[in-house]
C-alpha atoms as a PDB file:
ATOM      1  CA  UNK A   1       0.000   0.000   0.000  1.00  0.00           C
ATOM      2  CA  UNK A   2       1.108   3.542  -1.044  1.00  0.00           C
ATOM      3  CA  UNK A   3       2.740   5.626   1.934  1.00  0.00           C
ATOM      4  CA  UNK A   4       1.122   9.279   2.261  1.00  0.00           C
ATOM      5  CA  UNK A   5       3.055  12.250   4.026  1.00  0.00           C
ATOM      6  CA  UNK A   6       1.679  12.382   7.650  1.00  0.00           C
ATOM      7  CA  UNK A   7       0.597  15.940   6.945  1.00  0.00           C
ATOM      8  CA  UNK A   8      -1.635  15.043   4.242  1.00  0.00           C
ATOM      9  CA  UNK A   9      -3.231  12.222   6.620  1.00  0.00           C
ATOM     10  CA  UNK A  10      -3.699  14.314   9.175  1.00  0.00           C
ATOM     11  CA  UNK A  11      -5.850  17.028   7.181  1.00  0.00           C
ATOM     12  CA  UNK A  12      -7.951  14.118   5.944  1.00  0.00           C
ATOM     13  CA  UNK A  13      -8.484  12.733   8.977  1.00  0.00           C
ATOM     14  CA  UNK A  14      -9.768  16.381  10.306  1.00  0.00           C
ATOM     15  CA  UNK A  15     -11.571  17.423   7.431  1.00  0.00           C
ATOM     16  CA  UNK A  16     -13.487  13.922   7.896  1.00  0.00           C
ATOM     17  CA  UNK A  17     -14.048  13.799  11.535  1.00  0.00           C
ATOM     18  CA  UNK A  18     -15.465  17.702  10.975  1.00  0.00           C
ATOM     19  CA  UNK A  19     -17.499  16.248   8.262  1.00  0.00           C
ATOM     20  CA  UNK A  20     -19.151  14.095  10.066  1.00  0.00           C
ATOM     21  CA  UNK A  21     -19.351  16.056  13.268  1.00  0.00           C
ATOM     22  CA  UNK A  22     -21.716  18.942  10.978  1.00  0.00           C
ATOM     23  CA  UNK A  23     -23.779  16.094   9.489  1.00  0.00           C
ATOM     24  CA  UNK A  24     -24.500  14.765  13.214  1.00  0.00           C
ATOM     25  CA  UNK A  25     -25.322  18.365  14.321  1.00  0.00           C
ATOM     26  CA  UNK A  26     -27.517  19.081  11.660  1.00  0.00           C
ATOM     27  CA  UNK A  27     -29.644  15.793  12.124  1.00  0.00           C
ATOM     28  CA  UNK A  28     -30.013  16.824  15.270  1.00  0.00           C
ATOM     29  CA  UNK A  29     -31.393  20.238  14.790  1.00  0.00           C
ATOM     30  CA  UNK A  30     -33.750  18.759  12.377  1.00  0.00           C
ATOM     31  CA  UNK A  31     -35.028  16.007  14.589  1.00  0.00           C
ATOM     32  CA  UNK A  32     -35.064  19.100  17.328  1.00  0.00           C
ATOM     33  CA  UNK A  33     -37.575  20.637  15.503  1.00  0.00           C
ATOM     34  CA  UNK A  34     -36.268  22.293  12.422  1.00  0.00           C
ATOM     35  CA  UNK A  35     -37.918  19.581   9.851  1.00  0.00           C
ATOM     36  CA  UNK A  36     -37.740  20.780   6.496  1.00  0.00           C
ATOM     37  CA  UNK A  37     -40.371  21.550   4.555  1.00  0.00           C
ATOM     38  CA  UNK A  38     -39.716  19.813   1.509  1.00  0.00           C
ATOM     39  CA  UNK A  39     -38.708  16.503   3.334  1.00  0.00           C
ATOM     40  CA  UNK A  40     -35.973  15.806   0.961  1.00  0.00           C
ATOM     41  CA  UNK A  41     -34.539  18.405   2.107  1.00  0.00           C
ATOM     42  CA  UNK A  42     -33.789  16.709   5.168  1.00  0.00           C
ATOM     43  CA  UNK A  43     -31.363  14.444   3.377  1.00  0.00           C
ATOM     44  CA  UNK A  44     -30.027  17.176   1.488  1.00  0.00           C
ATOM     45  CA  UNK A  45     -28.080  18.929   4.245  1.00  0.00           C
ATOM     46  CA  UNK A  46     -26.911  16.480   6.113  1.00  0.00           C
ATOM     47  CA  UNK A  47     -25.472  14.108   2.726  1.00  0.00           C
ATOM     48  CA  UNK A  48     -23.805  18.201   1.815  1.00  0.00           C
ATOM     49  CA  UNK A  49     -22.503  18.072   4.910  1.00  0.00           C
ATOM     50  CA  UNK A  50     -20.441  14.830   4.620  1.00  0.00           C
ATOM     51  CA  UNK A  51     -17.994  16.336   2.136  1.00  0.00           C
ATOM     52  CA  UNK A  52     -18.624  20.204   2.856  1.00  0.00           C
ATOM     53  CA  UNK A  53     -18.106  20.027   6.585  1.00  0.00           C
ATOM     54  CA  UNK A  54     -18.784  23.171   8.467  1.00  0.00           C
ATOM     55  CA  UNK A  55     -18.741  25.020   5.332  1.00  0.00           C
ATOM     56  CA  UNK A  56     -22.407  24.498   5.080  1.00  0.00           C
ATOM     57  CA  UNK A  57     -23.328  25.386   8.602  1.00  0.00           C
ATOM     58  CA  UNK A  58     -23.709  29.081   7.479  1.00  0.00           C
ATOM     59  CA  UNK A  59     -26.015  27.904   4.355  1.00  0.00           C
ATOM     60  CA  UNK A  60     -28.054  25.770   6.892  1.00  0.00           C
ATOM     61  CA  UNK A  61     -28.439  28.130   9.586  1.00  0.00           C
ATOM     62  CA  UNK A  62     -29.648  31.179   6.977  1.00  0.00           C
ATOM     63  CA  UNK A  63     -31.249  29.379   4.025  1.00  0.00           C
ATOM     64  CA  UNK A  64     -32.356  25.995   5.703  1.00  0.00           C
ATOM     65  CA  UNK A  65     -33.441  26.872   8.929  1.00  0.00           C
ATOM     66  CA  UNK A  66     -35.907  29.401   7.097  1.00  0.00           C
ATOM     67  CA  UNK A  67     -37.535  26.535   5.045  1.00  0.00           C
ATOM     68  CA  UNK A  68     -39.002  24.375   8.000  1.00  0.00           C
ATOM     69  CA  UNK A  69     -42.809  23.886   8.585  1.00  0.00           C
ATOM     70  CA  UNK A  70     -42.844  26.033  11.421  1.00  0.00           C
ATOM     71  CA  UNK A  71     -41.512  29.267   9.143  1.00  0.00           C
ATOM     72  CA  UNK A  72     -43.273  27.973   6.281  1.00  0.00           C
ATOM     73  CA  UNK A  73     -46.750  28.096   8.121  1.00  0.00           C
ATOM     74  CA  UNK A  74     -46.227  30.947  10.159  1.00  0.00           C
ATOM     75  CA  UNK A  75     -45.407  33.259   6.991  1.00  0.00           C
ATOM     76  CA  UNK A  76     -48.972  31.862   5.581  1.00  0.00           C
ATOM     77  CA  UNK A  77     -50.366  32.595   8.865  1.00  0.00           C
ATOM     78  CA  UNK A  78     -49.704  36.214   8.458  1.00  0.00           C
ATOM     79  CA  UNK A  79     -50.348  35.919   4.624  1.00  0.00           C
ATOM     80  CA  UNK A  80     -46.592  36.662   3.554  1.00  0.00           C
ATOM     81  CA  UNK A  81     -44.634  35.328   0.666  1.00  0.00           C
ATOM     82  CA  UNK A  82     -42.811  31.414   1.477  1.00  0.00           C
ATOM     83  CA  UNK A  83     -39.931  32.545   3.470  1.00  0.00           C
ATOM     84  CA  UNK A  84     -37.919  30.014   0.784  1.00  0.00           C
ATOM     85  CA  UNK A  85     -38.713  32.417  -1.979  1.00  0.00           C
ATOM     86  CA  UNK A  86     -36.985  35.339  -0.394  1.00  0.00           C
ATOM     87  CA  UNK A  87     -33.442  34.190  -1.119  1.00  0.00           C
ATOM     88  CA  UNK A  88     -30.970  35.703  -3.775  1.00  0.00           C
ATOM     89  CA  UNK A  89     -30.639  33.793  -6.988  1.00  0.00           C
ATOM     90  CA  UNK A  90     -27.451  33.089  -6.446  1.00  0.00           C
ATOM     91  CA  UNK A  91     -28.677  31.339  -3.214  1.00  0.00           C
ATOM     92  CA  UNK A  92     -31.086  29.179  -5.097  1.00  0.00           C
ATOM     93  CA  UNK A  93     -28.788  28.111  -8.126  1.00  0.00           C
ATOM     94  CA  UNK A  94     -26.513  26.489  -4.792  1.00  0.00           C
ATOM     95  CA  UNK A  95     -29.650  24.931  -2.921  1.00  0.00           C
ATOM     96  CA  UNK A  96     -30.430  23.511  -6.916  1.00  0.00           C
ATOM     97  CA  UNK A  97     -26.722  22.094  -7.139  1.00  0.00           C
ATOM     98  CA  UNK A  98     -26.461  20.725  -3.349  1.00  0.00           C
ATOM     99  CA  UNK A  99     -29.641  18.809  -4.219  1.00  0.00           C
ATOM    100  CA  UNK A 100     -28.145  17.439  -7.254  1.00  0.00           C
ATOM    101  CA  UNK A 101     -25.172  17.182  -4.982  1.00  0.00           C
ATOM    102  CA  UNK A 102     -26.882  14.905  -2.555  1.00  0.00           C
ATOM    103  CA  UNK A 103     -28.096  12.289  -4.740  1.00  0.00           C
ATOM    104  CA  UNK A 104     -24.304  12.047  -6.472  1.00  0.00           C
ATOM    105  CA  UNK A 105     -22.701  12.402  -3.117  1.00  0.00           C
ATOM    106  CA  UNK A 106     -24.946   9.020  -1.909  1.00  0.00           C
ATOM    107  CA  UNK A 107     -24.647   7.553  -4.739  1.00  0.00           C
ATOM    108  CA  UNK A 108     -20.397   7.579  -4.895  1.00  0.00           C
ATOM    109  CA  UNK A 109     -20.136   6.503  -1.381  1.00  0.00           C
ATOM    110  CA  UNK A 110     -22.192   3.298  -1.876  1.00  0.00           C
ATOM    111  CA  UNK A 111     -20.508   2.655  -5.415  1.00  0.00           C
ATOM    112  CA  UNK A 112     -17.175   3.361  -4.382  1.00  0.00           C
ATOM    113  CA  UNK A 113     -17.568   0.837  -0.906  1.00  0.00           C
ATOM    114  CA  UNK A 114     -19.685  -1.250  -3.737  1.00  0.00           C
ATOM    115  CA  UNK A 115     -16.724  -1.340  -5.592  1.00  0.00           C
ATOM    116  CA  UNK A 116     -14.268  -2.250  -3.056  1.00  0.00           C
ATOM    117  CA  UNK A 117     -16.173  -5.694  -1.518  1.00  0.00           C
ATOM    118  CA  UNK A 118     -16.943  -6.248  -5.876  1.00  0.00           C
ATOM    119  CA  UNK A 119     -14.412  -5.550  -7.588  1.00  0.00           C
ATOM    120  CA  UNK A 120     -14.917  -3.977 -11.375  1.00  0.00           C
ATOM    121  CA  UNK A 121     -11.616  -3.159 -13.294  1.00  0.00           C
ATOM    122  CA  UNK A 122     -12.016  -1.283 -16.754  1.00  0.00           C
ATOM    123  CA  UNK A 123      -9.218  -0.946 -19.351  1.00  0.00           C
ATOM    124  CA  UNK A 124      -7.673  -2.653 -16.684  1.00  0.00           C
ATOM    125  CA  UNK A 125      -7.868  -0.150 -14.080  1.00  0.00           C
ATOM    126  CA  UNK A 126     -10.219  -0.068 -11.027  1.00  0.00           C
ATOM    127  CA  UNK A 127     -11.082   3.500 -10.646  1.00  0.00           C
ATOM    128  CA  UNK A 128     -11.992   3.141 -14.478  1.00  0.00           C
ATOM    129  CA  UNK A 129     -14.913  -0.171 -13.229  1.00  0.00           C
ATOM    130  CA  UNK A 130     -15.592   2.643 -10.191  1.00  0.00           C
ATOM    131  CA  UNK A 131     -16.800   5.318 -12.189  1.00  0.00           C
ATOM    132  CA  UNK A 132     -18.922   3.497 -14.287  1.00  0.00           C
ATOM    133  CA  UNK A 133     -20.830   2.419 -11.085  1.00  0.00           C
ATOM    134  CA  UNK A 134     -20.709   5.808  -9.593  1.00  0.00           C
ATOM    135  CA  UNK A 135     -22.630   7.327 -12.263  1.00  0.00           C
ATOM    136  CA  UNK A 136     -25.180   4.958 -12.497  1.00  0.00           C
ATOM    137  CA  UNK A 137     -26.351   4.720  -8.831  1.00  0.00           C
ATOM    138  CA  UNK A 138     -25.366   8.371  -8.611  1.00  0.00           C
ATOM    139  CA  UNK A 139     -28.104   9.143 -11.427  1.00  0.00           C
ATOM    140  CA  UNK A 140     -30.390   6.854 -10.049  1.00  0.00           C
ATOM    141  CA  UNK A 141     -30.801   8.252  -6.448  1.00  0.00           C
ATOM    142  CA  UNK A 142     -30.284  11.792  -8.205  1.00  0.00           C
ATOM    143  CA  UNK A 143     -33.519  11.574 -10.393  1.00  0.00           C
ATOM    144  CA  UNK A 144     -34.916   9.922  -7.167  1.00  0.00           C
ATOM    145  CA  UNK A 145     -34.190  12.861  -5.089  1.00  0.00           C
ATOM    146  CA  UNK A 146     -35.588  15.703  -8.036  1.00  0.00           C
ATOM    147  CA  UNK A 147     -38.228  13.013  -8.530  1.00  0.00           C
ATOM    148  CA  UNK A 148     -39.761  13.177  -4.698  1.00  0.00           C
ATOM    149  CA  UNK A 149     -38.974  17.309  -4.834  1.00  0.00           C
ATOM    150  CA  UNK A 150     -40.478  17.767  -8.269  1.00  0.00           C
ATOM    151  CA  UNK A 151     -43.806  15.316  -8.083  1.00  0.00           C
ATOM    152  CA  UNK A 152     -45.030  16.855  -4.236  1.00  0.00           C
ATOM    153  CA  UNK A 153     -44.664  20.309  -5.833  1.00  0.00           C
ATOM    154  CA  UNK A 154     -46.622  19.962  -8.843  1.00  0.00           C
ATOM    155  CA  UNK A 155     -49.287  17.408  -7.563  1.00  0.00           C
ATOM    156  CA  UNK A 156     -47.798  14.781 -11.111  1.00  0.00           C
ATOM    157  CA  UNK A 157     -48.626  11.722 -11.422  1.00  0.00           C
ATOM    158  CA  UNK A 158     -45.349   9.072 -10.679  1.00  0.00           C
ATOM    159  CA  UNK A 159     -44.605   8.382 -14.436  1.00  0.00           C
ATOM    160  CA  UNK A 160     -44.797  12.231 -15.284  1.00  0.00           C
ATOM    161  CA  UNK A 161     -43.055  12.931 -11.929  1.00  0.00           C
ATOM    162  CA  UNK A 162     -40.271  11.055 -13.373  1.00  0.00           C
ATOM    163  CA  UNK A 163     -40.535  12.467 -16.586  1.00  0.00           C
ATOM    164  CA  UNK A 164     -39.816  15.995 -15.697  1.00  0.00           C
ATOM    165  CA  UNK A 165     -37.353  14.344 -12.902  1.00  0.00           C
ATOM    166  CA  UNK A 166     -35.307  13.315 -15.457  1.00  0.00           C
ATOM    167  CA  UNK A 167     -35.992  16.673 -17.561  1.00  0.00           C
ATOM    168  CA  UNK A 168     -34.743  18.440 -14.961  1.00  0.00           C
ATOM    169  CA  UNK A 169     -31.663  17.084 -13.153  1.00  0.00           C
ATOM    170  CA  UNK A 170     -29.503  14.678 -15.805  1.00  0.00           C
ATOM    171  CA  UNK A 171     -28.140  17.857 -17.178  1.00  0.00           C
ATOM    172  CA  UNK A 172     -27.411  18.876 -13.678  1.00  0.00           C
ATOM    173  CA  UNK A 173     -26.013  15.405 -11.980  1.00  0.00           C
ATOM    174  CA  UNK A 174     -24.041  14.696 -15.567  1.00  0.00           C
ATOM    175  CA  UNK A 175     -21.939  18.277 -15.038  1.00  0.00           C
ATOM    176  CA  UNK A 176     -21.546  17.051 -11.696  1.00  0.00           C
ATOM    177  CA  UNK A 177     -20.128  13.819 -11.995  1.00  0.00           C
ATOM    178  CA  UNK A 178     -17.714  16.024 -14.842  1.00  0.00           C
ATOM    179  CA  UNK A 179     -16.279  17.612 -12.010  1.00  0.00           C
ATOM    180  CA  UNK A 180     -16.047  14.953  -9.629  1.00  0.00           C
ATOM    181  CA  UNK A 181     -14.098  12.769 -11.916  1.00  0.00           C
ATOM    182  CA  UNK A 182     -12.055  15.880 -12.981  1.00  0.00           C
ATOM    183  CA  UNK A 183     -10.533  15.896  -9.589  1.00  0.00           C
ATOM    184  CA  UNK A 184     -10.319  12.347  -9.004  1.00  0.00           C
ATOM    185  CA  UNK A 185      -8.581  11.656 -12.297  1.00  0.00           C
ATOM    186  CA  UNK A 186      -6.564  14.998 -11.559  1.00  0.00           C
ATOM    187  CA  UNK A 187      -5.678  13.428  -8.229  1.00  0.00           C
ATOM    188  CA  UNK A 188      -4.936   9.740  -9.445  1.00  0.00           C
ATOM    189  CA  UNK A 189      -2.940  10.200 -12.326  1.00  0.00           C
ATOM    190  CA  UNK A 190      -1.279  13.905 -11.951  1.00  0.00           C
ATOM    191  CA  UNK A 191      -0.772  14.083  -8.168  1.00  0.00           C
ATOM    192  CA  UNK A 192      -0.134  11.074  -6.680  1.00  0.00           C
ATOM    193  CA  UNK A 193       0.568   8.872 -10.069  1.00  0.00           C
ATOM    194  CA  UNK A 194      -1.175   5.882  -8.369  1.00  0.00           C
ATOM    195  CA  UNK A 195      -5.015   4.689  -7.628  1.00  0.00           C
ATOM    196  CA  UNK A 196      -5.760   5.561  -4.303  1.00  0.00           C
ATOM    197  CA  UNK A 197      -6.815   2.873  -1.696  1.00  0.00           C
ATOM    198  CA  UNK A 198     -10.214   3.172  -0.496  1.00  0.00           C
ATOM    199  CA  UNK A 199      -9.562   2.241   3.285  1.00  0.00           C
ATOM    200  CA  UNK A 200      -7.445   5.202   3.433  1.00  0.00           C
ATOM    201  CA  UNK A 201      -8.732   8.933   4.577  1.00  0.00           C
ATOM    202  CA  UNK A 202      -6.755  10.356   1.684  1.00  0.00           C
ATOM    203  CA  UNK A 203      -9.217   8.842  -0.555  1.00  0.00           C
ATOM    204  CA  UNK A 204     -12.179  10.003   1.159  1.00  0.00           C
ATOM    205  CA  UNK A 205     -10.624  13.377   1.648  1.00  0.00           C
ATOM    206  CA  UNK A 206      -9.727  13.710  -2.036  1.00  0.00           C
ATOM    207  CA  UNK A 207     -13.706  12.769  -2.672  1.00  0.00           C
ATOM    208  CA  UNK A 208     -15.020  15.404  -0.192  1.00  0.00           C
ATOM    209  CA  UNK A 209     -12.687  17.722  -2.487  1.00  0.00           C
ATOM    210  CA  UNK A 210     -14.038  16.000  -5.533  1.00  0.00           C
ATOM    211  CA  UNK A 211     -17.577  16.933  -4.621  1.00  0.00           C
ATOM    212  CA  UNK A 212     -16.179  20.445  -4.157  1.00  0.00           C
ATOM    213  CA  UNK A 213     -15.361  20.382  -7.815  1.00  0.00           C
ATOM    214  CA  UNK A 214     -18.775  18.693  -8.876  1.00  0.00           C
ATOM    215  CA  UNK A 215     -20.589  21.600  -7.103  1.00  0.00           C
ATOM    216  CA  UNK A 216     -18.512  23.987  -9.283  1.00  0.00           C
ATOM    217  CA  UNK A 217     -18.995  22.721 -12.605  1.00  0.00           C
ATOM    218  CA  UNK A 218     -23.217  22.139 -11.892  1.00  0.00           C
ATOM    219  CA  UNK A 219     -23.581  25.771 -10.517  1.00  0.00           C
ATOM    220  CA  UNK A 220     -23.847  27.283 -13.900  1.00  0.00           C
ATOM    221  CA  UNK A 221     -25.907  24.404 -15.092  1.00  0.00           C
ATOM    222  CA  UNK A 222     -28.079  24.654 -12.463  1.00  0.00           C
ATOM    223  CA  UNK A 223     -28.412  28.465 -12.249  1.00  0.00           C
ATOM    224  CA  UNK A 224     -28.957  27.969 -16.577  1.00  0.00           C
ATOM    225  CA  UNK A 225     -32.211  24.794 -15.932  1.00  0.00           C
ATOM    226  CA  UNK A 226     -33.853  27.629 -13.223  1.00  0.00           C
ATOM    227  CA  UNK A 227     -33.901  30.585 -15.374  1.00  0.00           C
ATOM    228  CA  UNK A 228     -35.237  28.515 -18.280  1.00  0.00           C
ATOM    229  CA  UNK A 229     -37.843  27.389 -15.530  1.00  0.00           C
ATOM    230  CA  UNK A 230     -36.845  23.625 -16.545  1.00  0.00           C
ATOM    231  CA  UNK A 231     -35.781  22.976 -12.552  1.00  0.00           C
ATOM    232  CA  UNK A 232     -38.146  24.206  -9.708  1.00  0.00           C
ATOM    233  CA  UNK A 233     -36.806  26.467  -7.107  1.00  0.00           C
ATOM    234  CA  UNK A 234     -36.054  24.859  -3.986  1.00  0.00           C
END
């Protein structure tokens, strides 16, 4: 097994134990009370947090936190506009691509463990077998995750739910998986010149910074599908 300098383990080893330590918290401040109002939603934070860390403790606290039943009913209550619909653009284009985010960021993390107990080389390399897995269950739960947003919110029946599911987000989780493999491939074949084991916390930290690079490259997608009113507003 490949030997990694002990400052590089160490900053994985943080940047995961602070990954996970923002995912627990914000669990628990939705099972405090804070419930979502578009119950998806309440995977959608916590899966952002497992590769953004605390970095999406400020997002939660002002964008989330104002999306719950208890805001969304008391701005009915006193016949104001959803408290959701107040953001910036900018703000929803990034709720759009963490949403897309979530479903890849699930997705990876069971292919990649998938991968490791079931082994799938391509062109003789693993990572090549990985990433054909990745994007498959990474698309899947992606259109899932649109599909249970998009079908609530329009009242659709399941097979045009899924229709417009699809219609909305494969542009969206296909950019994202562009970046993600970007940096993996970047990382694999430039940086360390080697495939990475996956029992190591370098992997999993180069993945949180892979997911990073996925939210980059769907931002402008996903900022494009809402102005063209293809992707509802979250």
């Amino acid at each position: 097994m490949a030997s990694y300098p002990h400052w590089l383990i160490v900053i994985s080893w943080v940047s995961l134990l602070l990954a996970f330590v923002a995912c627990a918290w914000i669990v628990g401040d939705i099972v405090r009370g804070h419930r979502q109002h578009m119950w998806i939603m309440n995977l959608v934070w916590p899966l952002t947090a497992l590769y953004a860390g605390p970095v999406v403790l400020p997002a939660y606290l002002s964008v989330g936190r104002k999306a719950t039943h208890r805001a969304m009913h008391a701005a009915r209550a006193r016949g104001e506009e959803s408290p959701s619909r107040q953001k910036p653009f900018w703000q929803t284009a990034a709720i759009g691509s963490t949403h897309c985010g979530a479903g890849c960021t699930l997705g990876d993390i069971c292919a990649e463990w998938f991968v490791y107990f079931v082994p799938i080389t391509l062109f003789g390399m693993h990572i090549f077998g990985a990433w054909v897995v990745d994007f498959v269950l990474a698309f899947l739960f992606g259109i899932a995750f649109q599909y249970f947003s998009i079908k609530p919110m329009r009242d659709l029946s399941p097979a045009e739910g899924l229709k417009q599911a699809l219609k909305a987000d494969s542009l969206s989780l296909i950019s994202w998986q562009v970046g993600m493999y970007g940096w993996m491939a970047a990382a694999t074949f430039l940086i360390f010149g080697h495939e990475i084991a996956k029992t190591t916390p370098v992997f999993w930290f180069m993945m949180q910074l892979a997911m990073f690079a996925g939210f980059a490259t769907s931002y402008p997608v996903n900022w494009w599908l809402l102005r063209k009113g293809i992707k509802e507003e979250m």
